[in-house]
PDB file of N, CA and C in Angstrom:
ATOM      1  N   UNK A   1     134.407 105.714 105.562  1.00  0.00           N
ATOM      2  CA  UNK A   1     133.198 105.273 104.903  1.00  0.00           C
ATOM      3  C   UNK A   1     132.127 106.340 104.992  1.00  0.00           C
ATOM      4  N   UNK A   2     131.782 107.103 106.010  1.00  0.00           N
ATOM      5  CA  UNK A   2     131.036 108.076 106.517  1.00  0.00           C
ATOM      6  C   UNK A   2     130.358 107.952 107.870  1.00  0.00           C
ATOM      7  N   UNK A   3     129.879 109.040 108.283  1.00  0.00           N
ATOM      8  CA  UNK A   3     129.417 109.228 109.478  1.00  0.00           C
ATOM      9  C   UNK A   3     128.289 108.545 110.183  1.00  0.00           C
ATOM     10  N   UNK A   4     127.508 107.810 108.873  1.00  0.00           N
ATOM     11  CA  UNK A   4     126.447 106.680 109.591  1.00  0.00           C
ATOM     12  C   UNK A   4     124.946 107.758 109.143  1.00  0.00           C
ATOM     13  N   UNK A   5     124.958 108.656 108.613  1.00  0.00           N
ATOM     14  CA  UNK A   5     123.697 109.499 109.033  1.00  0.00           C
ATOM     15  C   UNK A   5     122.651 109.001 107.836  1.00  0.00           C
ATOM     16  N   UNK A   6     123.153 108.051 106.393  1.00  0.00           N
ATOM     17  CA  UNK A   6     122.127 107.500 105.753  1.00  0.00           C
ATOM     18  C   UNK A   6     121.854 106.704 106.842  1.00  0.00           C
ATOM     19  N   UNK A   7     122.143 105.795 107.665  1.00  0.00           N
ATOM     20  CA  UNK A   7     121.537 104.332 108.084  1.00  0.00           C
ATOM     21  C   UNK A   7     120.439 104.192 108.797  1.00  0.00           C
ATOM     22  N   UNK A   8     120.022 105.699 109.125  1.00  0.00           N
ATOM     23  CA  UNK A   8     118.544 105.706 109.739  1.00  0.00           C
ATOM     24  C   UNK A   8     117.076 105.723 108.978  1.00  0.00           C
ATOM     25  N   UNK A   9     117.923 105.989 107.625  1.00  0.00           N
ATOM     26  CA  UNK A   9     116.742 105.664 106.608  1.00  0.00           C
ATOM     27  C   UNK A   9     116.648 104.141 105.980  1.00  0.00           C
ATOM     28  N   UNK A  10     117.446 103.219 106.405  1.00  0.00           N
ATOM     29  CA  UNK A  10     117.293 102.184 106.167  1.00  0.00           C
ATOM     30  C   UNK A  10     116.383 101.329 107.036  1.00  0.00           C
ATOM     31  N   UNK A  11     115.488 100.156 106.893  1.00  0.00           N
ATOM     32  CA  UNK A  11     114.771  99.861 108.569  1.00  0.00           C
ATOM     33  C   UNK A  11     115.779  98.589 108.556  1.00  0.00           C
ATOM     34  N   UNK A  12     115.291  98.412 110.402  1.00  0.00           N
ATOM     35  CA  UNK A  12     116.110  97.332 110.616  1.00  0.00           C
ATOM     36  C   UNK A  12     115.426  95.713 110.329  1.00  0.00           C
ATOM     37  N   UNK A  13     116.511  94.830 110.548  1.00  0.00           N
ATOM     38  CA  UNK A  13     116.076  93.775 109.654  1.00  0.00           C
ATOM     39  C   UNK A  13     115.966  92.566 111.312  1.00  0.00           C
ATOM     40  N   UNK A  14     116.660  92.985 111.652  1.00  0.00           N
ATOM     41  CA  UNK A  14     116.847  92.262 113.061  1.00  0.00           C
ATOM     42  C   UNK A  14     115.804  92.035 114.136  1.00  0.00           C
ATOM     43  N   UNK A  15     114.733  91.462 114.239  1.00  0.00           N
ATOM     44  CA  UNK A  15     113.582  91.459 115.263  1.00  0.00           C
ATOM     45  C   UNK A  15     113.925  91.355 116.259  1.00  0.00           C
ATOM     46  N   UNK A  16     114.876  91.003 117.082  1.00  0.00           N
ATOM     47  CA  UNK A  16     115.441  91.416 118.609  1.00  0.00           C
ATOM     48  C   UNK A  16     115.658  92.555 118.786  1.00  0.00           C
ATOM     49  N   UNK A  17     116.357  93.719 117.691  1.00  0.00           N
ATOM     50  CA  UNK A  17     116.442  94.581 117.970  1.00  0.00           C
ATOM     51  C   UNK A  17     115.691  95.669 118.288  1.00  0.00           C
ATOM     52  N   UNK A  18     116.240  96.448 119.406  1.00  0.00           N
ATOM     53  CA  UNK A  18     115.019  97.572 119.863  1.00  0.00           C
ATOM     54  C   UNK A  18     114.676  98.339 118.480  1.00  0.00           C
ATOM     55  N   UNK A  19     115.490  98.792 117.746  1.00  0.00           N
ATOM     56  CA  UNK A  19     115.317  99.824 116.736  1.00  0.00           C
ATOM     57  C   UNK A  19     114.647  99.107 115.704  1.00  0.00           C
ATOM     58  N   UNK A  20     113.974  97.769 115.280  1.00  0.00           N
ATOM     59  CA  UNK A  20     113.137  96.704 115.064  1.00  0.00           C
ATOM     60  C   UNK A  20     111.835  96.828 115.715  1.00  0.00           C
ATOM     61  N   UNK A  21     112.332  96.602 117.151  1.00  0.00           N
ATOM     62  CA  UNK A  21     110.567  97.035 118.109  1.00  0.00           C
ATOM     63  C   UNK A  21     110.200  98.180 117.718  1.00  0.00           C
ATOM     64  N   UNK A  22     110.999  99.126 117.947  1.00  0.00           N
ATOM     65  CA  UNK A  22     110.516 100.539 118.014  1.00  0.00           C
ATOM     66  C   UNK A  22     109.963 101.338 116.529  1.00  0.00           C
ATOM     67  N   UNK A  23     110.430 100.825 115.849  1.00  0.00           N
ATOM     68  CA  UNK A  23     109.605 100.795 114.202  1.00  0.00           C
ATOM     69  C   UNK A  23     108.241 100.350 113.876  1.00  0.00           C
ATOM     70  N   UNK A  24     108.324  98.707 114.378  1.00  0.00           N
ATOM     71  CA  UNK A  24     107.336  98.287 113.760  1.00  0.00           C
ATOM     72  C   UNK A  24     106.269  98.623 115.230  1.00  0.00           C
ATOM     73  N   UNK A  25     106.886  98.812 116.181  1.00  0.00           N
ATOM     74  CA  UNK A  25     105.728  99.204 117.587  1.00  0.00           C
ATOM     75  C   UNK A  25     105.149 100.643 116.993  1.00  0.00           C
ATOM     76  N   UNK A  26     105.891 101.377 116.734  1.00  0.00           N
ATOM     77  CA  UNK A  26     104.773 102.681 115.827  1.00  0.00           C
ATOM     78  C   UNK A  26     103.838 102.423 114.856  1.00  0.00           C
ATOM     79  N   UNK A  27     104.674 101.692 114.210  1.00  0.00           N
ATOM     80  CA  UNK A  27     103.827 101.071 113.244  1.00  0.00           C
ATOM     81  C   UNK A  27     102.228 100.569 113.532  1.00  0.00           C
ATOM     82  N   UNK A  28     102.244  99.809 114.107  1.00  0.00           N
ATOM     83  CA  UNK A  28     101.071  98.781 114.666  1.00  0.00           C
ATOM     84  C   UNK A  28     100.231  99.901 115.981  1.00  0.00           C
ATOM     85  N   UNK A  29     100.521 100.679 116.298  1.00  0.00           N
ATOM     86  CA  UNK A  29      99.996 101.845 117.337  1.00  0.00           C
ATOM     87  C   UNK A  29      99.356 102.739 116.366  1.00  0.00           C
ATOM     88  N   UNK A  30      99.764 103.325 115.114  1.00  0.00           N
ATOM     89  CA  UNK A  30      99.445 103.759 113.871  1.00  0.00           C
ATOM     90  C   UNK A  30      97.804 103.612 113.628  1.00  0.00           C
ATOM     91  N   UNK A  31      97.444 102.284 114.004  1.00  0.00           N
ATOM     92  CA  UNK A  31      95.947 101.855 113.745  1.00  0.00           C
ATOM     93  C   UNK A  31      95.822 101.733 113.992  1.00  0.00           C
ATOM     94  N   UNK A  32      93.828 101.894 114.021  1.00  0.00           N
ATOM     95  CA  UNK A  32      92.486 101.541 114.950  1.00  0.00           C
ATOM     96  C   UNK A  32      92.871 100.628 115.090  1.00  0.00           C
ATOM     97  N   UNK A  33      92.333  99.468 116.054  1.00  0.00           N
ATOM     98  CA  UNK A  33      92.470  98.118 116.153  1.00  0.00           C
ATOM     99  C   UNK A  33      90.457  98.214 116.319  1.00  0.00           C
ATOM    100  N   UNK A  34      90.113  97.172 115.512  1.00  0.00           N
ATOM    101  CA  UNK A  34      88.853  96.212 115.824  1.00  0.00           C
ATOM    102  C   UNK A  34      88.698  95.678 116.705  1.00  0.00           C
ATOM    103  N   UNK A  35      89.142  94.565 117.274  1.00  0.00           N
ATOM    104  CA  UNK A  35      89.405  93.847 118.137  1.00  0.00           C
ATOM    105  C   UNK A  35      90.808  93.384 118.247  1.00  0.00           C
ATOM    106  N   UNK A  36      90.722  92.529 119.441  1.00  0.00           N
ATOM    107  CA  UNK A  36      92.059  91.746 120.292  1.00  0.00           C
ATOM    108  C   UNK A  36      91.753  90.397 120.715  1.00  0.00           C
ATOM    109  N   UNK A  37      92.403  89.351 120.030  1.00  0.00           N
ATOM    110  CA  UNK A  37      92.307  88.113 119.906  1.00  0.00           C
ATOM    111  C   UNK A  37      93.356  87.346 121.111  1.00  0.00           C
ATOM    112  N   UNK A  38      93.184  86.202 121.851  1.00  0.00           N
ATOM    113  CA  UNK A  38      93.766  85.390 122.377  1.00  0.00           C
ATOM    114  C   UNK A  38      93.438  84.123 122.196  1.00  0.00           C
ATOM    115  N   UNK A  39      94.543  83.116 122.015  1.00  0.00           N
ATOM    116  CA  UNK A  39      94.456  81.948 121.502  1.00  0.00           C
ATOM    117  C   UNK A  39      93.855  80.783 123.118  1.00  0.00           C
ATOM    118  N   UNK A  40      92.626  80.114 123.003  1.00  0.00           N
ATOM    119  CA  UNK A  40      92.750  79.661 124.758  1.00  0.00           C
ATOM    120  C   UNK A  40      92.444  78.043 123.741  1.00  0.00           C
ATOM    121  N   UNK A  41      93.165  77.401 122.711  1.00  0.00           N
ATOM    122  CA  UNK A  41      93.464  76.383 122.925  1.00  0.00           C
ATOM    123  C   UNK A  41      92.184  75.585 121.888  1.00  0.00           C
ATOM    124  N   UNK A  42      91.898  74.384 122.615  1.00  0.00           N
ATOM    125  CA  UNK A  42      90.392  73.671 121.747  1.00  0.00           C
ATOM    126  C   UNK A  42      89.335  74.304 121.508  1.00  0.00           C
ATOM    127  N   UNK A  43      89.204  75.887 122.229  1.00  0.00           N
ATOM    128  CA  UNK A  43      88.135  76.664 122.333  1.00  0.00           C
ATOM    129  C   UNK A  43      88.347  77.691 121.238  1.00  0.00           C
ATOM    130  N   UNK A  44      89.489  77.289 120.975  1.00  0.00           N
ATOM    131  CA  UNK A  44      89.876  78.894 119.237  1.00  0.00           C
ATOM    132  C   UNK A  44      90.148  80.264 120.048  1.00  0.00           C
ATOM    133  N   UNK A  45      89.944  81.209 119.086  1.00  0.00           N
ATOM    134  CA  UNK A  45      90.624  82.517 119.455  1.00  0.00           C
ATOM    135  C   UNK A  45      88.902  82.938 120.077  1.00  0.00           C
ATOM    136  N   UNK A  46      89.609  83.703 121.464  1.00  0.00           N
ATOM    137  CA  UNK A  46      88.574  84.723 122.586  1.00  0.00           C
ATOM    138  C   UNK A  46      88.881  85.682 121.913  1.00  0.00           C
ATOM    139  N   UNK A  47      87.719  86.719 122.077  1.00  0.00           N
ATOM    140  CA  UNK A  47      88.118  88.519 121.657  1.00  0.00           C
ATOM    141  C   UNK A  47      88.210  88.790 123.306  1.00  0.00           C
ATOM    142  N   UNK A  48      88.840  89.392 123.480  1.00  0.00           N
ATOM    143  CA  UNK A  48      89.081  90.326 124.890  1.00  0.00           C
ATOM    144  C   UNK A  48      89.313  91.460 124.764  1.00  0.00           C
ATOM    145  N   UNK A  49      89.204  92.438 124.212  1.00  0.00           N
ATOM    146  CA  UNK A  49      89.113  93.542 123.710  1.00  0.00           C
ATOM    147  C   UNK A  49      88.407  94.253 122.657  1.00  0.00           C
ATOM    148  N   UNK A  50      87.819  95.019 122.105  1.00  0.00           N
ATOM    149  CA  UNK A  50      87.054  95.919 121.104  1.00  0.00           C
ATOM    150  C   UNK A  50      87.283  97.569 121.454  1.00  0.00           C
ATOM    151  N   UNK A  51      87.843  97.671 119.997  1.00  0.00           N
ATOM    152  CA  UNK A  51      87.749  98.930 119.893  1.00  0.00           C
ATOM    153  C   UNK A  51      89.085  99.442 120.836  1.00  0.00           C
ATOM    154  N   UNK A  52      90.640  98.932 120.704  1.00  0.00           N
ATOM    155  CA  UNK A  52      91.690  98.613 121.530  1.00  0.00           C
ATOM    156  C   UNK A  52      92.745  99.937 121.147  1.00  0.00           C
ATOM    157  N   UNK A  53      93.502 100.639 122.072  1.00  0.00           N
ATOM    158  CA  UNK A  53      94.372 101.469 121.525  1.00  0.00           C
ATOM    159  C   UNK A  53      95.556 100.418 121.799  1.00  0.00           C
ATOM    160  N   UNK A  54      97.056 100.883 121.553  1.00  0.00           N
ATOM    161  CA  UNK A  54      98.277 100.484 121.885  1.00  0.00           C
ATOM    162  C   UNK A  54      98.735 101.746 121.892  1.00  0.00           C
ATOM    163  N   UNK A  55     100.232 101.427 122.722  1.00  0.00           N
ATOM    164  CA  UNK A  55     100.735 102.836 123.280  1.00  0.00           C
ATOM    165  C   UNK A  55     102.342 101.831 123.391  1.00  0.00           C
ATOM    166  N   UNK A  56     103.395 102.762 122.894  1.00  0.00           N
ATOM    167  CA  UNK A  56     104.610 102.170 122.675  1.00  0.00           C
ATOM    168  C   UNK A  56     105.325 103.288 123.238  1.00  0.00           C
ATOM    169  N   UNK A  57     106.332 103.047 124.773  1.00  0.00           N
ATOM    170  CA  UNK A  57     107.103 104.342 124.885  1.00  0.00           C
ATOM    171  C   UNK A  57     108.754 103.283 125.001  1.00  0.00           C
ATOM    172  N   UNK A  58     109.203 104.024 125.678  1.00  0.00           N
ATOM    173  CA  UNK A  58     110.622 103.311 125.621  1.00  0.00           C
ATOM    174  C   UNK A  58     110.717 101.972 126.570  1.00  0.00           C
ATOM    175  N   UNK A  59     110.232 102.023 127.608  1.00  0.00           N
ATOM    176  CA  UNK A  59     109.923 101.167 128.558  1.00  0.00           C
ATOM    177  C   UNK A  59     109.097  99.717 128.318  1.00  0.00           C
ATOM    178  N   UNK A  60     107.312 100.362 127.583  1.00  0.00           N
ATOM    179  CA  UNK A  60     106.609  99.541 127.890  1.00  0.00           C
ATOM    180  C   UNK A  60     106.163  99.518 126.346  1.00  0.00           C
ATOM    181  N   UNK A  61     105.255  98.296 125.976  1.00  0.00           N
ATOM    182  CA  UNK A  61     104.203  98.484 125.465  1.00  0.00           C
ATOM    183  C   UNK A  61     103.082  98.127 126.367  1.00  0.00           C
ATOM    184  N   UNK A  62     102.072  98.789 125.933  1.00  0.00           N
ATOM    185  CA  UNK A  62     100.333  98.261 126.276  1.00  0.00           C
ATOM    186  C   UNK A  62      99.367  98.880 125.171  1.00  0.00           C
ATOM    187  N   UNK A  63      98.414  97.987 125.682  1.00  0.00           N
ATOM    188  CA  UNK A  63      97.066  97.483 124.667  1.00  0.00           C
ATOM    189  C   UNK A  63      96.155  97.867 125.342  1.00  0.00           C
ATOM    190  N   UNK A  64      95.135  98.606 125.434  1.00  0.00           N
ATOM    191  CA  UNK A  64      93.664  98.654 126.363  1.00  0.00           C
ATOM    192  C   UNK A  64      92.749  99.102 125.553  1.00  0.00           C
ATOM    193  N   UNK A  65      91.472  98.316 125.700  1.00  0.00           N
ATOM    194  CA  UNK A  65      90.188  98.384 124.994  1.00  0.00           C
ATOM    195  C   UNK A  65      89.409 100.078 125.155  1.00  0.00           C
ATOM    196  N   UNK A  66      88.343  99.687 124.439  1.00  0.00           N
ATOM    197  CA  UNK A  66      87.759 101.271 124.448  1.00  0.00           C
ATOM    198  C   UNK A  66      87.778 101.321 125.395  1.00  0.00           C
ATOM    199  N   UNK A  67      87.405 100.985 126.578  1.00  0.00           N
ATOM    200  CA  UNK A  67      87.057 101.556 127.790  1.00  0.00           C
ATOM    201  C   UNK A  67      88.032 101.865 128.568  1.00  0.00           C
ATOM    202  N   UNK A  68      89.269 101.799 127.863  1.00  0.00           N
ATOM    203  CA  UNK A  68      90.654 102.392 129.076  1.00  0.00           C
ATOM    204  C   UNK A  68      90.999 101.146 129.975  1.00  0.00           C
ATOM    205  N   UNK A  69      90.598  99.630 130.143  1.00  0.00           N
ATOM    206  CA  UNK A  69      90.805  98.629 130.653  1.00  0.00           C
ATOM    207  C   UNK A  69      92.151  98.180 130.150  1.00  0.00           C
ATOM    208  N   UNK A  70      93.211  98.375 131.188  1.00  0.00           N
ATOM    209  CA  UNK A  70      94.621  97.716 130.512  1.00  0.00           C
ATOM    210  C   UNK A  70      94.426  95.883 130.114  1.00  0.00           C
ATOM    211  N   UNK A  71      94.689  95.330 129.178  1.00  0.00           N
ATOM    212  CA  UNK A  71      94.548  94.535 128.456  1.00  0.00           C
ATOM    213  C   UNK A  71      95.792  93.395 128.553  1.00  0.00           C
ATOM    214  N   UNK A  72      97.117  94.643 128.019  1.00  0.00           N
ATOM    215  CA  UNK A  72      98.380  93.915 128.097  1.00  0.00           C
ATOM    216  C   UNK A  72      99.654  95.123 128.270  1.00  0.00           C
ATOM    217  N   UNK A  73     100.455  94.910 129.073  1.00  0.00           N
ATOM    218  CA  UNK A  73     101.026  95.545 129.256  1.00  0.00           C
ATOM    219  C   UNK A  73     102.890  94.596 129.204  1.00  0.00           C
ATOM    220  N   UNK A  74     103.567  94.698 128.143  1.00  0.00           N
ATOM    221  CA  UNK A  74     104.774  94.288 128.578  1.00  0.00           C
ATOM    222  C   UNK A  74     106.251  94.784 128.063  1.00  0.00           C
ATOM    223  N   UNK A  75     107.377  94.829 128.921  1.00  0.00           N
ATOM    224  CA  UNK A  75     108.300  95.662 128.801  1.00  0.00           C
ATOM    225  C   UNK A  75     108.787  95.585 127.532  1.00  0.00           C
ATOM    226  N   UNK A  76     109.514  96.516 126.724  1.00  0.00           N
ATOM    227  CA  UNK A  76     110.112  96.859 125.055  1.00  0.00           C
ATOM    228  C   UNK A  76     110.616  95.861 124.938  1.00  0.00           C
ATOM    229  N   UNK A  77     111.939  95.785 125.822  1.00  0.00           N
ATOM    230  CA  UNK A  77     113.153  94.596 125.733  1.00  0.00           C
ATOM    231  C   UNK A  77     112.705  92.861 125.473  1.00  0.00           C
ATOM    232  N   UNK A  78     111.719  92.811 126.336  1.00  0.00           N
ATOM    233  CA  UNK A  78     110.587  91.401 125.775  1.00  0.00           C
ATOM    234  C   UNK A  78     109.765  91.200 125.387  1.00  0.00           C
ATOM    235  N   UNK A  79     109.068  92.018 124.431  1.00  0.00           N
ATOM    236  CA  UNK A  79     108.115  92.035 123.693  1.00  0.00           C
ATOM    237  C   UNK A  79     108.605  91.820 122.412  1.00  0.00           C
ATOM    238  N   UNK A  80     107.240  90.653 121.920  1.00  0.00           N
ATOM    239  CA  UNK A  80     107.941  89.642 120.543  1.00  0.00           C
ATOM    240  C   UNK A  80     106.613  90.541 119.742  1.00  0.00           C
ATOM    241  N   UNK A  81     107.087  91.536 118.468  1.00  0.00           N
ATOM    242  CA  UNK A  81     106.234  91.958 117.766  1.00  0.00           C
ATOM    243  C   UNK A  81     106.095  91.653 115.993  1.00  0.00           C
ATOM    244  N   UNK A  82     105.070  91.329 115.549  1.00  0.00           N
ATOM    245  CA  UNK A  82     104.870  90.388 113.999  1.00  0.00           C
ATOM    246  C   UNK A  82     103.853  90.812 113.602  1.00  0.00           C
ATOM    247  N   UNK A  83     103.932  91.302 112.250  1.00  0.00           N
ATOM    248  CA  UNK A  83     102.647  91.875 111.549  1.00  0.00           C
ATOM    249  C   UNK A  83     102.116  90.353 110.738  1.00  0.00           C
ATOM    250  N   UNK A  84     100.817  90.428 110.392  1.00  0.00           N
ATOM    251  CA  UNK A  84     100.496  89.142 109.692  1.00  0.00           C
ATOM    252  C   UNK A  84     100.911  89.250 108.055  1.00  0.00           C
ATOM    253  N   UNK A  85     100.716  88.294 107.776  1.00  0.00           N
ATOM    254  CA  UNK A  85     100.992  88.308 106.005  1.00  0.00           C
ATOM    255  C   UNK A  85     100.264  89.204 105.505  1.00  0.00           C
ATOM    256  N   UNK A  86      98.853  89.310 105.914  1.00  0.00           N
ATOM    257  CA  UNK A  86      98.005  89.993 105.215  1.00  0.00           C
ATOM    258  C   UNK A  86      97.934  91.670 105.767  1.00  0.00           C
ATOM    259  N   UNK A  87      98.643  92.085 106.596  1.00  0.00           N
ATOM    260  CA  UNK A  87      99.112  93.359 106.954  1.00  0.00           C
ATOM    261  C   UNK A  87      97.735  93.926 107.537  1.00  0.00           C
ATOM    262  N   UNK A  88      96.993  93.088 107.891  1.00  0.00           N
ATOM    263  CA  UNK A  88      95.533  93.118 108.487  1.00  0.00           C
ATOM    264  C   UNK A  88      95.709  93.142 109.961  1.00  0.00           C
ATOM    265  N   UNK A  89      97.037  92.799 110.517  1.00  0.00           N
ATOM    266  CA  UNK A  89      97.044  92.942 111.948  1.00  0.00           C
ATOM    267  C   UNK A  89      98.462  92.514 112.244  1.00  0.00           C
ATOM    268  N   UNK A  90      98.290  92.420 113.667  1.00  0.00           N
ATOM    269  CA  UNK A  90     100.067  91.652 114.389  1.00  0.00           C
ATOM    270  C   UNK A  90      99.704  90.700 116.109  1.00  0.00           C
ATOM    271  N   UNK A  91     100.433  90.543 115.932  1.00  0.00           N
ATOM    272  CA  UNK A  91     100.932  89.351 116.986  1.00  0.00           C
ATOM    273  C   UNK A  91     102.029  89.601 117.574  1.00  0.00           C
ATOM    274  N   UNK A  92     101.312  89.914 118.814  1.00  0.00           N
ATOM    275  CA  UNK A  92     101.743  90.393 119.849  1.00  0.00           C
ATOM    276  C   UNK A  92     102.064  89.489 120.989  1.00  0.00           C
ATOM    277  N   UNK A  93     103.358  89.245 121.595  1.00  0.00           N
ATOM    278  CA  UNK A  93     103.536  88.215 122.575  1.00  0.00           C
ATOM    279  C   UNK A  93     104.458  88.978 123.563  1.00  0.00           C
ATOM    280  N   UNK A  94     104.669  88.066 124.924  1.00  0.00           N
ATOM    281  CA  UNK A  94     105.638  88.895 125.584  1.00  0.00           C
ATOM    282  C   UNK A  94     105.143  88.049 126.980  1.00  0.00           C
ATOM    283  N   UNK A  95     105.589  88.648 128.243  1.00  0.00           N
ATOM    284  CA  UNK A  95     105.392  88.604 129.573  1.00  0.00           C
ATOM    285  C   UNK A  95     104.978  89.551 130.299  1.00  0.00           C
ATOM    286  N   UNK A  96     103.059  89.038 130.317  1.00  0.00           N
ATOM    287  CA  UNK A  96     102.144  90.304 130.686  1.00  0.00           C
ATOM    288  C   UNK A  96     102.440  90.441 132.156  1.00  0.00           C
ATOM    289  N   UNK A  97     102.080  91.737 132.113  1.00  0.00           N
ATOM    290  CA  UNK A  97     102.512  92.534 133.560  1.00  0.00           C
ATOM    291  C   UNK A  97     101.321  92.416 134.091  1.00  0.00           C
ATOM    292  N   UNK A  98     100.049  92.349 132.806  1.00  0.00           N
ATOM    293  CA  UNK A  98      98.789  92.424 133.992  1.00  0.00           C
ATOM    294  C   UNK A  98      97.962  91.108 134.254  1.00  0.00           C
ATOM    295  N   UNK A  99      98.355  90.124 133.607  1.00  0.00           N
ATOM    296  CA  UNK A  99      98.195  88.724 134.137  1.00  0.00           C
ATOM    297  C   UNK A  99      99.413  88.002 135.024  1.00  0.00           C
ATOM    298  N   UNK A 100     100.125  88.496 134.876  1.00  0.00           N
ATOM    299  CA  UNK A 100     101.082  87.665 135.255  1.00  0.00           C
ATOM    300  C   UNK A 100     102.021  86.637 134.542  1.00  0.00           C
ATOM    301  N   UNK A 101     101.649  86.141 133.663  1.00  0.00           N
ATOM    302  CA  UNK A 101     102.182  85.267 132.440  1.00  0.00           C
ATOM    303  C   UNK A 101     102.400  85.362 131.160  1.00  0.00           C
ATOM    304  N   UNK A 102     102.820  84.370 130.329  1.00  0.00           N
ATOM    305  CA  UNK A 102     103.251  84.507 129.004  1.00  0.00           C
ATOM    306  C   UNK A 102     101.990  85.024 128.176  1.00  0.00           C
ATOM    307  N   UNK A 103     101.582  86.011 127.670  1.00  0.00           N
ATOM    308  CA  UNK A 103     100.762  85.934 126.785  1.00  0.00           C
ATOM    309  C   UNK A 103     101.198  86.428 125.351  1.00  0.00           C
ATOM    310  N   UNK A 104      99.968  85.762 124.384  1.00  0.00           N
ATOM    311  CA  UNK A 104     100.297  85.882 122.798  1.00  0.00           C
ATOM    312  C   UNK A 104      98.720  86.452 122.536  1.00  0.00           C
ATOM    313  N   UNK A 105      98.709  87.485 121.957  1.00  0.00           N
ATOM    314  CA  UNK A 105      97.483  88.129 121.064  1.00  0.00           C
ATOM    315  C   UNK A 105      97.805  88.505 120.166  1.00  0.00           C
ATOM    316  N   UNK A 106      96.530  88.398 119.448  1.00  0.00           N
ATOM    317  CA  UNK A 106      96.219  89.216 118.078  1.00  0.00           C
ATOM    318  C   UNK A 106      95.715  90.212 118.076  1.00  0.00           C
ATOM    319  N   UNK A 107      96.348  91.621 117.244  1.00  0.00           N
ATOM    320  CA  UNK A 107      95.382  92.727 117.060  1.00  0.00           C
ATOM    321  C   UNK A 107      95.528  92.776 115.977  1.00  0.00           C
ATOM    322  N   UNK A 108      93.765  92.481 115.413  1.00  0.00           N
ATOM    323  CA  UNK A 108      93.038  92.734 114.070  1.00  0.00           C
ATOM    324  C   UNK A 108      92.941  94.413 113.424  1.00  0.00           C
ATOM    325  N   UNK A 109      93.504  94.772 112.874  1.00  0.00           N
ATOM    326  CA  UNK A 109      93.127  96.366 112.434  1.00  0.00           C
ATOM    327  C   UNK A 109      91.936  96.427 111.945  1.00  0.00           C
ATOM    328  N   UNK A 110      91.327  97.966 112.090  1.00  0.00           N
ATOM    329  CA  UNK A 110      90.091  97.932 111.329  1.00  0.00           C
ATOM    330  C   UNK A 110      90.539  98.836 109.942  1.00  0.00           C
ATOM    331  N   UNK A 111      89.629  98.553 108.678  1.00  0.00           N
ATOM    332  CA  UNK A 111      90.141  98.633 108.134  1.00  0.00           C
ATOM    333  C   UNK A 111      89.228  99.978 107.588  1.00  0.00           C
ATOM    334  N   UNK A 112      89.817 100.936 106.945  1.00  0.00           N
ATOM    335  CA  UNK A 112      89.111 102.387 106.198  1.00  0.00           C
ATOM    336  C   UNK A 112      89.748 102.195 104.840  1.00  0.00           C
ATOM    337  N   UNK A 113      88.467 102.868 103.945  1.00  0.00           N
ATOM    338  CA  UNK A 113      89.469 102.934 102.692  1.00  0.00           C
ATOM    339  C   UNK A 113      89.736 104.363 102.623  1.00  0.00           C
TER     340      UNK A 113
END
């Protein structure tokens, strides 16, 4: 059939897969972020972050605000990553390293024309 060397120009379709994370995790690192949203329930979405980088290596992802404050930090292999419909941001979930627990955020992109 051949050696496989088109199939890296294809993306993957599979969201478990690392080569899935590791696409759309560039992807979403790609842009400013505005802010960083967390859902706390009857109270609506908290910002906990402004002005947020992300950083995607093989290991980890993390999120930290302008000020270099780690935010979220959680390993490739369990990190659940989703851009929104409106390609205005993603949703970010996983098992934070720096709380301790399940967390789900939003990072809003800012937007340039």
């Amino acid at each position: 059939m051949g050696d496989g060397r088109f199939f890296r120009y294809i993306k993957s379709k599979r969201v478990n897969s690392m080569r899935y994370k590791r696409e759309l995790a560039a992807k979403i690192c790609s842009h400013n972020m505005k802010y960083v949203t967390v859902s706390k329930g009857e109270a609506g979405d908290v910002v906990i972050g402004r002005d947020c980088l992300c950083r995607a290596d093989e290991s980890f992802f993390t999120v930290s605000d302008g000020g270099g404050n780690l935010i979220f930090k959680a390993g490739m292999e369990n990190v659940k990553l989703f851009e929104l419909m409106s390609l205005d941001g993603a949703v970010i979930s996983g098992d934070d390293e720096v709380s301790g627990e399940y967390k789900e955020i939003t990072a809003h992109y800012s937007y340039y024309r």
